[in-house]
N, C-alpha and C. Protein backbone atom coordinates (compact mmCIF):
# COMPACT_ATOMS: atom_id res chain seq x y z
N UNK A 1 10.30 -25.76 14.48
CA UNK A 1 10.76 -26.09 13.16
C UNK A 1 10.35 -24.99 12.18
N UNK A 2 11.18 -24.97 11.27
CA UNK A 2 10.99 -23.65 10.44
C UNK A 2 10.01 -23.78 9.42
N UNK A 3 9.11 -22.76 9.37
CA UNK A 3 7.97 -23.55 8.07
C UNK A 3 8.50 -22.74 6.47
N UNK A 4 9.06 -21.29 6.94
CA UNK A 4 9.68 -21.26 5.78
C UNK A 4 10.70 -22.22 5.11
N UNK A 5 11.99 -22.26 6.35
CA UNK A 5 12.77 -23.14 5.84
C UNK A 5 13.02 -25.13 5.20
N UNK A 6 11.40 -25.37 5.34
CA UNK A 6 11.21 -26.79 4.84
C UNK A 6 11.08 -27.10 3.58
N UNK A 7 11.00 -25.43 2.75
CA UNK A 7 10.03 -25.41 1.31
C UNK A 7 12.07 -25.44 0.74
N UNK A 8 11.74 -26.37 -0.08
CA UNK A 8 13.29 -26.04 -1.34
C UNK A 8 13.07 -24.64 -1.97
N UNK A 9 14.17 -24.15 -2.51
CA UNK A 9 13.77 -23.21 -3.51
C UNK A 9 14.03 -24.20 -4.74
N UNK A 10 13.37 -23.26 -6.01
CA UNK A 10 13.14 -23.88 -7.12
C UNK A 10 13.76 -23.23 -7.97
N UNK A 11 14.95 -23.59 -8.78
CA UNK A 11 15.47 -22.67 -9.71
C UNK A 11 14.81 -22.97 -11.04
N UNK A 12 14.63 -21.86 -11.77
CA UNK A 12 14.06 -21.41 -12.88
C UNK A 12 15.34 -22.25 -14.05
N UNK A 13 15.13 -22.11 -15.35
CA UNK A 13 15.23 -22.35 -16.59
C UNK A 13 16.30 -21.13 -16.81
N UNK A 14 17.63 -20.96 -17.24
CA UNK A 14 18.26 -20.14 -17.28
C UNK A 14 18.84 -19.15 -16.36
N UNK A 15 19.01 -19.83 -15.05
CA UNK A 15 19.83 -19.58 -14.04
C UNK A 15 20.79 -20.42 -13.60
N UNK A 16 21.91 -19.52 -13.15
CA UNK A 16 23.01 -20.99 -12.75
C UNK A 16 23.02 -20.59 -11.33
N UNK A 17 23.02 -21.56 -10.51
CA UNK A 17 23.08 -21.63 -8.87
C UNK A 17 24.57 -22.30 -8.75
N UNK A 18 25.73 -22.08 -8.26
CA UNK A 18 27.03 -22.43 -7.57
C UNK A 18 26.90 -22.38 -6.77
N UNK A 19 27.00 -23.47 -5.54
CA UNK A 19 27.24 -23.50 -3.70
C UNK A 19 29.25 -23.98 -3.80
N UNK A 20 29.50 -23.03 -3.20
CA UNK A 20 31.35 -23.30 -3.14
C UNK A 20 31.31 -22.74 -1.35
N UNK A 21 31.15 -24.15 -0.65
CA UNK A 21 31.19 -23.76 1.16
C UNK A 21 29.96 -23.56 1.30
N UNK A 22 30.16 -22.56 2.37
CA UNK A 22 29.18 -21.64 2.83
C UNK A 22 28.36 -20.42 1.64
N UNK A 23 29.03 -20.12 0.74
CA UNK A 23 29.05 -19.26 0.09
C UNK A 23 27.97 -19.45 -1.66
N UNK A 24 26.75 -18.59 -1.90
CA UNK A 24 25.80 -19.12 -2.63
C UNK A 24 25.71 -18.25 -3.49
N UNK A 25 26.15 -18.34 -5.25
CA UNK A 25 26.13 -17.86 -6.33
C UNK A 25 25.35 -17.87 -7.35
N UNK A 26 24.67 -16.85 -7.60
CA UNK A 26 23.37 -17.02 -8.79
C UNK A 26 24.07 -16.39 -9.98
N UNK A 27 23.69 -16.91 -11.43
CA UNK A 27 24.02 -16.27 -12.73
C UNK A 27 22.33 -16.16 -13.41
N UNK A 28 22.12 -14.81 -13.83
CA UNK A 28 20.71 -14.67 -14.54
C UNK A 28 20.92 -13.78 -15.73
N UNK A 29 20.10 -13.69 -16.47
CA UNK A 29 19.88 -12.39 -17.38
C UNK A 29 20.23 -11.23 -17.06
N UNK A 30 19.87 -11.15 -15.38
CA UNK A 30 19.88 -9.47 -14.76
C UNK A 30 20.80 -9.15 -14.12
N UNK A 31 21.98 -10.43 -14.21
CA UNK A 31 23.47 -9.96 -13.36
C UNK A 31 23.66 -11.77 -12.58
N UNK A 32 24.64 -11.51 -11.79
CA UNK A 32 24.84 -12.30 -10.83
C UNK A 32 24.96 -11.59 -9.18
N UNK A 33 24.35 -12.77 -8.22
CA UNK A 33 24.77 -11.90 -7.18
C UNK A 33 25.41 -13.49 -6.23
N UNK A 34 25.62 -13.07 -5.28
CA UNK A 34 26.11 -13.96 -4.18
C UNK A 34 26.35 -13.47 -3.17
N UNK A 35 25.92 -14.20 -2.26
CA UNK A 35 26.08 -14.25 -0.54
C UNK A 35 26.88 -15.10 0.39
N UNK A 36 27.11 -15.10 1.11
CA UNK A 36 27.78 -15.99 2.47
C UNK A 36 27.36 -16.20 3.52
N UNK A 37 26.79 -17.40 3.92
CA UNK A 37 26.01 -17.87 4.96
C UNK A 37 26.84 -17.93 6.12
N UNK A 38 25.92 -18.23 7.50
CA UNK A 38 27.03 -19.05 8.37
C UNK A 38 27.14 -20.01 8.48
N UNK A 39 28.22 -20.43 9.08
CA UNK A 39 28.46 -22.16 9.25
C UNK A 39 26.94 -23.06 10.27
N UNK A 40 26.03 -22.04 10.58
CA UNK A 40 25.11 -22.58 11.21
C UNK A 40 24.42 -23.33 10.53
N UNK A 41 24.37 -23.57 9.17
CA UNK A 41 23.25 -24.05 7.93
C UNK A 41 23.96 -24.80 7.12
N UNK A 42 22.92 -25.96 6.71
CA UNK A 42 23.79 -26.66 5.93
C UNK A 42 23.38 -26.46 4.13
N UNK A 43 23.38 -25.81 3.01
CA UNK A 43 23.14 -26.01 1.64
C UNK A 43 23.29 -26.95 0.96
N UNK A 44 22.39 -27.48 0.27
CA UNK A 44 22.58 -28.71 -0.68
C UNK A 44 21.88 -28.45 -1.80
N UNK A 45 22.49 -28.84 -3.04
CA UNK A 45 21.63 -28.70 -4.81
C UNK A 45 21.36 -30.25 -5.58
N UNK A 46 20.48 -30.20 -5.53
CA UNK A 46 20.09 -31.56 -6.12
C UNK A 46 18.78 -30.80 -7.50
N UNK A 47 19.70 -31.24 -8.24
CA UNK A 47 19.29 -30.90 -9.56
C UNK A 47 18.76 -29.61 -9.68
N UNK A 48 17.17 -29.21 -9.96
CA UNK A 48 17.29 -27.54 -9.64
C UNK A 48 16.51 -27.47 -8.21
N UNK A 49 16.40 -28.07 -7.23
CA UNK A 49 16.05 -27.82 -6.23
C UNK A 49 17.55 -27.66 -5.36
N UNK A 50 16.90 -26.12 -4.41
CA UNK A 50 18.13 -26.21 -3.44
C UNK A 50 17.41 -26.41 -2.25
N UNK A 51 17.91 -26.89 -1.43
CA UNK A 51 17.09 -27.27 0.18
C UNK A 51 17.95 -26.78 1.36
N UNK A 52 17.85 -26.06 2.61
CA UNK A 52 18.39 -25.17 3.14
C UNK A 52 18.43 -25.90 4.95
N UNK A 53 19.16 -26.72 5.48
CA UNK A 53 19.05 -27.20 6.62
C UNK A 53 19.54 -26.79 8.14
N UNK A 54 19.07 -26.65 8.89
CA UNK A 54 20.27 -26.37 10.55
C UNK A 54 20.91 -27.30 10.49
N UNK A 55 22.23 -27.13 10.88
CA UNK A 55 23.53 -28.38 11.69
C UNK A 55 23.06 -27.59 12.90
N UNK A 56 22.92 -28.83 13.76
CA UNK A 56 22.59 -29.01 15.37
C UNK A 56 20.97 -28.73 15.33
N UNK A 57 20.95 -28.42 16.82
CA UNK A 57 19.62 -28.27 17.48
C UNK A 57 20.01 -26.35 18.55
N UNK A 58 20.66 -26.22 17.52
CA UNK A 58 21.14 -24.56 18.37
C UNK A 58 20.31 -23.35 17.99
N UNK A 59 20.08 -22.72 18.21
CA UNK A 59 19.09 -21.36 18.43
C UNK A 59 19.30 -20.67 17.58
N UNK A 60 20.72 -20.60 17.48
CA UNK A 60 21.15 -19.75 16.48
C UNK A 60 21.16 -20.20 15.11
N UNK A 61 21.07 -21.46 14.68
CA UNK A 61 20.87 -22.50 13.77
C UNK A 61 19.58 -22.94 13.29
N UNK A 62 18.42 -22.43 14.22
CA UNK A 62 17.23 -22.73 13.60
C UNK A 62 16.52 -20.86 13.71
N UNK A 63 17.30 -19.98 14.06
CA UNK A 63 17.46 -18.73 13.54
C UNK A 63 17.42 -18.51 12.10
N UNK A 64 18.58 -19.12 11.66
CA UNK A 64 19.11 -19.03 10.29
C UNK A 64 18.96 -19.67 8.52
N UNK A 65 18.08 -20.75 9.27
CA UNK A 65 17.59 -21.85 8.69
C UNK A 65 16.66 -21.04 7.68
N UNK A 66 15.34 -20.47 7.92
CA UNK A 66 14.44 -19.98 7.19
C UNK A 66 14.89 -18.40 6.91
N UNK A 67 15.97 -17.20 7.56
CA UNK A 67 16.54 -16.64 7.01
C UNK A 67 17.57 -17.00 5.65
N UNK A 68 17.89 -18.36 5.74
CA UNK A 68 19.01 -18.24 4.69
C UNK A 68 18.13 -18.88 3.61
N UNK A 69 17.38 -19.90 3.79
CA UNK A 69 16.13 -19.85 2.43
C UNK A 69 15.46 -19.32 2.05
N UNK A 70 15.13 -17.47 2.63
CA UNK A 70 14.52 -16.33 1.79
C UNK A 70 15.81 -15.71 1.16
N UNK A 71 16.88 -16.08 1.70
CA UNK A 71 17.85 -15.09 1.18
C UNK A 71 18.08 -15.57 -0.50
N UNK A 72 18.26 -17.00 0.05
CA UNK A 72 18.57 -17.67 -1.39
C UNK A 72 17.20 -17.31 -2.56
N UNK A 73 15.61 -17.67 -1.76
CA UNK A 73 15.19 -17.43 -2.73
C UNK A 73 15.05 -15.86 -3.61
N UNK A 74 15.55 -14.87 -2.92
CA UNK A 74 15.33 -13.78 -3.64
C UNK A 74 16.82 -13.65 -4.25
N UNK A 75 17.86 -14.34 -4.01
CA UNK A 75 19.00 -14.22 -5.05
C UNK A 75 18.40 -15.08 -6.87
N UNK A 76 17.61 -15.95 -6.35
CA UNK A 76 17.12 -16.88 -7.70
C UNK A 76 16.47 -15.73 -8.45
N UNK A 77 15.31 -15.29 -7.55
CA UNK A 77 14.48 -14.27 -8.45
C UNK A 77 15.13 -13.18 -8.49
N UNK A 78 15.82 -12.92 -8.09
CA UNK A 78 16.60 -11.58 -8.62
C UNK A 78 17.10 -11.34 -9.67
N UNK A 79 17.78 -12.83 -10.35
CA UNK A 79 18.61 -12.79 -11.24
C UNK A 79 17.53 -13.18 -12.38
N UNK A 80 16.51 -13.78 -12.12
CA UNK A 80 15.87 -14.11 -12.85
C UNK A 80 14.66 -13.12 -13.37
N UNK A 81 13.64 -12.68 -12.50
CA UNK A 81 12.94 -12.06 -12.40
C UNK A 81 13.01 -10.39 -12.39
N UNK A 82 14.05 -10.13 -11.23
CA UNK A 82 13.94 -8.94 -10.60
C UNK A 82 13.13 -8.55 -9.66
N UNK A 83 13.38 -7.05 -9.25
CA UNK A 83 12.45 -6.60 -8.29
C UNK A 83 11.98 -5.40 -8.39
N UNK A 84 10.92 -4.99 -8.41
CA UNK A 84 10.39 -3.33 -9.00
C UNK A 84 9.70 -2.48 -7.48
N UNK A 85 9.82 -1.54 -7.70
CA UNK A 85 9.50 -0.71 -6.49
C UNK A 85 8.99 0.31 -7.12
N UNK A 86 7.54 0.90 -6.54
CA UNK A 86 6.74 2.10 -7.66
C UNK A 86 6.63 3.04 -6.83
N UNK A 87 7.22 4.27 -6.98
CA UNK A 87 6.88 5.21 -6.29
C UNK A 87 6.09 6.40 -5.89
N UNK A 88 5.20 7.27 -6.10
CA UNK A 88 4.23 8.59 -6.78
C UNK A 88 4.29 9.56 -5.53
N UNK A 89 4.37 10.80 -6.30
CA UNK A 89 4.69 11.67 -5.71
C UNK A 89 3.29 12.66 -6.00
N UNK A 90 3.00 13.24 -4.74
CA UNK A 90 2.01 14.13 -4.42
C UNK A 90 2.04 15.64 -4.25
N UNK A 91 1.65 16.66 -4.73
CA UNK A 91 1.66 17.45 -4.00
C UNK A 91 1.77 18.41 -5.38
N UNK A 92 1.18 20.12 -5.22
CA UNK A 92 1.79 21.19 -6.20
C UNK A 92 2.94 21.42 -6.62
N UNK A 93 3.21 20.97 -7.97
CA UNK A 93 4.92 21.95 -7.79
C UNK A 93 6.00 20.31 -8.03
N UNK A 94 5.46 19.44 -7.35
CA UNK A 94 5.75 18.34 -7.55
C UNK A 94 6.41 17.59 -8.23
N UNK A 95 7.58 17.43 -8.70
CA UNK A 95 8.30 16.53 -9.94
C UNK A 95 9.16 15.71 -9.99
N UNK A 96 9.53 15.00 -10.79
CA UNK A 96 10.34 14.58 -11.03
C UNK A 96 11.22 13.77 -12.44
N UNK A 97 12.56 13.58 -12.49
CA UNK A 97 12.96 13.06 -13.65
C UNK A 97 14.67 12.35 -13.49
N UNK A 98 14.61 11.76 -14.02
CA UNK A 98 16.31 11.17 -14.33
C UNK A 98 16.69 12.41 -15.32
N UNK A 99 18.23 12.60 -14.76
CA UNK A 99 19.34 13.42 -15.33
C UNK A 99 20.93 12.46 -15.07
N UNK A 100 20.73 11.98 -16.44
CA UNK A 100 22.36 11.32 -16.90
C UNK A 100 22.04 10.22 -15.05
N UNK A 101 22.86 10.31 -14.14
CA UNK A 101 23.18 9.26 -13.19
C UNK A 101 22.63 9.77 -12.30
N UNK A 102 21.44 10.43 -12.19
CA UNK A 102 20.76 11.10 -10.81
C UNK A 102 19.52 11.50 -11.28
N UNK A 103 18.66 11.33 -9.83
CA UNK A 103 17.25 11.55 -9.95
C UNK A 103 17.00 12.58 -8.91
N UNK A 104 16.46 13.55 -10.41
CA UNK A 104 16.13 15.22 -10.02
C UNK A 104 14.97 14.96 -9.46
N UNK A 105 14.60 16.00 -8.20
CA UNK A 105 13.21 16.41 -7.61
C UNK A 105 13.10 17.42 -7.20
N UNK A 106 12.19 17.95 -7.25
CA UNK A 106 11.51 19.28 -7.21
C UNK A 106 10.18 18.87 -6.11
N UNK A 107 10.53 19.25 -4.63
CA UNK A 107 9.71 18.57 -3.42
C UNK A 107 9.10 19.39 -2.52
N UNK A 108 9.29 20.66 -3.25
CA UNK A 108 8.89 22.12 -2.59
C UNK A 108 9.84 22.54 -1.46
N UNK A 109 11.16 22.49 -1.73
CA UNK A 109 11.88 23.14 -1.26
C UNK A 109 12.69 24.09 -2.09
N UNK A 110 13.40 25.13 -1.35
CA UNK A 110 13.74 25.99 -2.23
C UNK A 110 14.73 25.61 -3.31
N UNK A 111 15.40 24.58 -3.02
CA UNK A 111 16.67 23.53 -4.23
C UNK A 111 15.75 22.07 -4.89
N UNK A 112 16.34 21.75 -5.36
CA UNK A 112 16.12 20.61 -6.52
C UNK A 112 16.71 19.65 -5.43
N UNK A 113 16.22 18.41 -5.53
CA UNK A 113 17.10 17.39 -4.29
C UNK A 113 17.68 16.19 -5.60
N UNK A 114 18.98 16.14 -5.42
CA UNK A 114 19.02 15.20 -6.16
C UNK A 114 20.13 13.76 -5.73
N UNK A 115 19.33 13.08 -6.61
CA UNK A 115 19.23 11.57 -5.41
C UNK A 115 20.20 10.89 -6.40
N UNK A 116 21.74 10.23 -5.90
CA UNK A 116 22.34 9.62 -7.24
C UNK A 116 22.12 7.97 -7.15
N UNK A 117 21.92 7.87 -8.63
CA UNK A 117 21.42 6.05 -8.53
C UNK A 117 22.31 5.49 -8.50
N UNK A 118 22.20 4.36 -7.59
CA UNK A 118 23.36 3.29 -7.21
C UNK A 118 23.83 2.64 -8.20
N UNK A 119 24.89 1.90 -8.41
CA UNK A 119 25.22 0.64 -9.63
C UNK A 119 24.26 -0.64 -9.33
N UNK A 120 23.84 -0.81 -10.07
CA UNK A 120 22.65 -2.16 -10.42
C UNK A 120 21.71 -1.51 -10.03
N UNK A 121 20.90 -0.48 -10.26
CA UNK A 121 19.51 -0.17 -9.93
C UNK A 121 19.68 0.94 -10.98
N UNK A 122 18.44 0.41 -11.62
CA UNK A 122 17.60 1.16 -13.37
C UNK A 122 16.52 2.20 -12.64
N UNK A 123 16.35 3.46 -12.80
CA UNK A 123 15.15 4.43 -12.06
C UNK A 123 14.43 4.96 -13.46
N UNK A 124 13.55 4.64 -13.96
CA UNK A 124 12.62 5.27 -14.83
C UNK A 124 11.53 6.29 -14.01
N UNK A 125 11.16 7.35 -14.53
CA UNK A 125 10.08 8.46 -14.29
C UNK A 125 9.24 8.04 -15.86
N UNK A 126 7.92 7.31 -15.49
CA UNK A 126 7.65 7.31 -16.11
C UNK A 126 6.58 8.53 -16.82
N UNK A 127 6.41 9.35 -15.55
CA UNK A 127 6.01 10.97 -16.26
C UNK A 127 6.30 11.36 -14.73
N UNK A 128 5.59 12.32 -14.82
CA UNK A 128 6.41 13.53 -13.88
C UNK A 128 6.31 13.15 -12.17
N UNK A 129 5.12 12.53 -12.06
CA UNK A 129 5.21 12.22 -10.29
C UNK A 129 5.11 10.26 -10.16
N UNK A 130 5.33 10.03 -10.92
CA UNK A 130 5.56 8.38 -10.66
C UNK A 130 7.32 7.85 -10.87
N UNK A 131 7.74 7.04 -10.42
CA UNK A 131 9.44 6.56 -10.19
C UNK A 131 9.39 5.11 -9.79
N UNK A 132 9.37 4.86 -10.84
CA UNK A 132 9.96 2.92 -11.11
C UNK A 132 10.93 2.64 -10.82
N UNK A 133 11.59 1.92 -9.63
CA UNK A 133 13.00 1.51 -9.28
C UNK A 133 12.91 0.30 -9.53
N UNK A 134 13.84 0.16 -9.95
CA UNK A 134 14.29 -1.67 -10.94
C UNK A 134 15.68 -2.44 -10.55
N UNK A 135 15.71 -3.82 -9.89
CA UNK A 135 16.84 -4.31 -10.23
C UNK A 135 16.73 -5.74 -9.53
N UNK A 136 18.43 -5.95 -9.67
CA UNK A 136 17.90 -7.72 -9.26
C UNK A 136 18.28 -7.89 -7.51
N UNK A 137 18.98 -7.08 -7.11
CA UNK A 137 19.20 -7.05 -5.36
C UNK A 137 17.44 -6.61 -4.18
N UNK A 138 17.36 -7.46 -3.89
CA UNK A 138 15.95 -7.06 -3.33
C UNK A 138 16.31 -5.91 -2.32
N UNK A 139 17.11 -6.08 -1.18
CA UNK A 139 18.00 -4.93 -0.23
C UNK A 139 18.06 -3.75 -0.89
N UNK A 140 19.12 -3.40 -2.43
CA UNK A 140 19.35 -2.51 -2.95
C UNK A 140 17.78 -1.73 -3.26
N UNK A 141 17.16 -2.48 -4.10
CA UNK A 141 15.98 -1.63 -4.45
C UNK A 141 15.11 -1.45 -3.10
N UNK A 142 14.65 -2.03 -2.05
CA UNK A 142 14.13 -1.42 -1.06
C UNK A 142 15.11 -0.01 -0.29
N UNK A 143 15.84 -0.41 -0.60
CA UNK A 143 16.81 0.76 0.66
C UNK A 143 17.21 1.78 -0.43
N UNK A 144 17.27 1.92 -2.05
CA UNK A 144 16.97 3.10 -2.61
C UNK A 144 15.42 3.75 -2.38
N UNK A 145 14.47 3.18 -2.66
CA UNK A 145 12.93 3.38 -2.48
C UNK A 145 12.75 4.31 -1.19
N UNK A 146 13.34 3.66 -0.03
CA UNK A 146 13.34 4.09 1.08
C UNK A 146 13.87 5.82 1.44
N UNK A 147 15.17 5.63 0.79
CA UNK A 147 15.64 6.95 0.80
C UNK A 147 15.24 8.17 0.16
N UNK A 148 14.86 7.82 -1.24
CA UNK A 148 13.88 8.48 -2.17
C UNK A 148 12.59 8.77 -1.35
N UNK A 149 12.07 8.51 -0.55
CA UNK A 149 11.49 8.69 0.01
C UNK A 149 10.96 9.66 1.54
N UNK A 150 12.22 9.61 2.00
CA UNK A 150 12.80 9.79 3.32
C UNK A 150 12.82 11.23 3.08
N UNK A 151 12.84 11.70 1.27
CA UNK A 151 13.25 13.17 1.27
C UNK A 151 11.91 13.91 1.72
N UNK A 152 10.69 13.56 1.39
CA UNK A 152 9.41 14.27 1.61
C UNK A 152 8.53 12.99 2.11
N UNK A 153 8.74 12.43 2.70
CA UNK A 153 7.64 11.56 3.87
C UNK A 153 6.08 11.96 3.02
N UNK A 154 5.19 11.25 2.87
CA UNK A 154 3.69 12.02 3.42
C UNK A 154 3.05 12.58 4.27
N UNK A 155 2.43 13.66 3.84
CA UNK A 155 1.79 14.09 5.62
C UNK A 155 0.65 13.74 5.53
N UNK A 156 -0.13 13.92 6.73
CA UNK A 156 -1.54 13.61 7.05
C UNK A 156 -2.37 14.20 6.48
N UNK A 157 -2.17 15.23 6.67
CA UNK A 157 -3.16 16.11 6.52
C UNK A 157 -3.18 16.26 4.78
N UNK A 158 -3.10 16.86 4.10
CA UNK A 158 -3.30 16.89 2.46
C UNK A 158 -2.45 15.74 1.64
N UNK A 159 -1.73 14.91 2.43
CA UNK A 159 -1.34 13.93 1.52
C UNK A 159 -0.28 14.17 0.73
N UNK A 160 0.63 15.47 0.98
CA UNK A 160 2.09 16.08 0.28
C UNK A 160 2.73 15.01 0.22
N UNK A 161 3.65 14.66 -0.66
CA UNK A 161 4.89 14.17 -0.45
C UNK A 161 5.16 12.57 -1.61
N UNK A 162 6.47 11.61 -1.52
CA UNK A 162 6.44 11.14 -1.92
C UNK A 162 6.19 9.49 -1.06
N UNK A 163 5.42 8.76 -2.07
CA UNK A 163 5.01 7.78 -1.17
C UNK A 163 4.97 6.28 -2.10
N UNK A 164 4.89 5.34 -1.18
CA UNK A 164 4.89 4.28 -2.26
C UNK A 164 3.31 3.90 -2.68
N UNK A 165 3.33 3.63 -4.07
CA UNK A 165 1.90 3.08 -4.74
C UNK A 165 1.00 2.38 -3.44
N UNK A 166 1.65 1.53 -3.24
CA UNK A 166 0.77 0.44 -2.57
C UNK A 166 0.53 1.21 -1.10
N UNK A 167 1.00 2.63 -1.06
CA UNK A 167 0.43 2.74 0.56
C UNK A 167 -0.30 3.58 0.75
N UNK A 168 -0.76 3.24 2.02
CA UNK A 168 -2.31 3.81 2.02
C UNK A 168 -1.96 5.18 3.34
N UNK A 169 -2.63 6.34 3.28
CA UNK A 169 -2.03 7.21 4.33
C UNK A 169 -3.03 7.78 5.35
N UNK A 170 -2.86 7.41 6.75
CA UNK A 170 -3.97 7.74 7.64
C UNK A 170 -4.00 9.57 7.10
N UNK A 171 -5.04 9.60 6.75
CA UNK A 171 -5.44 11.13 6.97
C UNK A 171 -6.25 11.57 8.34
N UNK A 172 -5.35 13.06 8.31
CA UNK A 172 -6.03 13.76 10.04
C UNK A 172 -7.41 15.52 9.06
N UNK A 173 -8.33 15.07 9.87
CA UNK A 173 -9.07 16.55 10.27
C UNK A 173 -8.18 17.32 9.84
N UNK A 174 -8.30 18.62 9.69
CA UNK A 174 -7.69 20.05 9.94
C UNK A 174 -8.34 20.57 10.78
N UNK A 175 -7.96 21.85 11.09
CA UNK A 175 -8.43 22.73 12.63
C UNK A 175 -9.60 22.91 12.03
N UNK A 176 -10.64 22.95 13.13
CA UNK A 176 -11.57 23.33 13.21
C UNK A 176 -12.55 24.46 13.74
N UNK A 177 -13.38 25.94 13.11
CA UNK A 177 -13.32 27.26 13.24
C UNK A 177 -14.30 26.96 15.35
């Protein structure tokens, strides 16, 4: 039995939740988004609780059960809340900034890399090696973060590159005489 999927989600004060089928619609401050389940799950809204069930006793149905009640709950907070992703960048030479619909970097290569921001995702630099990614799609802002990222990895050894706040980086020795 699913222990995620037993918890309702809880909609907030100034969100609208629509279930039409299979198909699950949020309205917030920060946009609207919506998804489409499978017919494996059953959705129900009773007042602001939504509760997320399997039809049958099938595998694939108690698969989906606690997948489709994180999905829903990060469509609630998305619209409501949002989702932020912090990025900092390491190294000499190091930079970065928004230009009009793209985010310039300077990653110690011989060109500027520049990264264009998706529709629904806000990128602030809030000075030169930190990058705030903002929005209400949890997917979107991880899989920009990701790529922004992907351009200069961290290394081990001195810690170059761009990386997220919250991570921590095995450091290696250098050669030894």
């Amino acid at each position: 039995m699913s222990r995620v999927g037993k918890n309702p989600v809880e909609v907030p004060d100034g969100v609208n939740v629509a279930i039409v089928g299979q198909q699950v619609t949020a309205k917030g401050k920060l946009g609207e988004l919506s998804m489409t389940f499978s017919d494996d799950i059953e959705i129900t809204q009773e007042e602001n609780l939504i509760t997320v069930k399997g039809r049958g006793n099938s595998i694939q149905s108690r698969k989906m059960w606690g997948t489709a009640r994180s999905v829903i709950s990060n469509l609630v907070v998305g619209v409501s809340e949002g989702f932020i992703r912090n990025l900092e960048i390491n190294g000499v030479g190091y930079r970065a900034q928004v230009q009009g619909s793209d985010l310039v970097m300077q990653l110690g290569f011989s060109h500027e890399v520049r990264h264009k921001i998706p529709e629904g995702i806000n990128i602030k630099c809030t000075d030169q090696t930190h990058i705030t990614i903002e929005g209400a799609d949890k997917q979107k802002v991880g899989q920009t973060a990701s790529e922004i990222r992907s351009y200069r990895p961290p290394e081990p050894y001195k810690g170059k590159g761009v990386k997220y706040v919250d991570e921590h980086i095995l450091r290696k020795e250098g050669k030894k005489k």
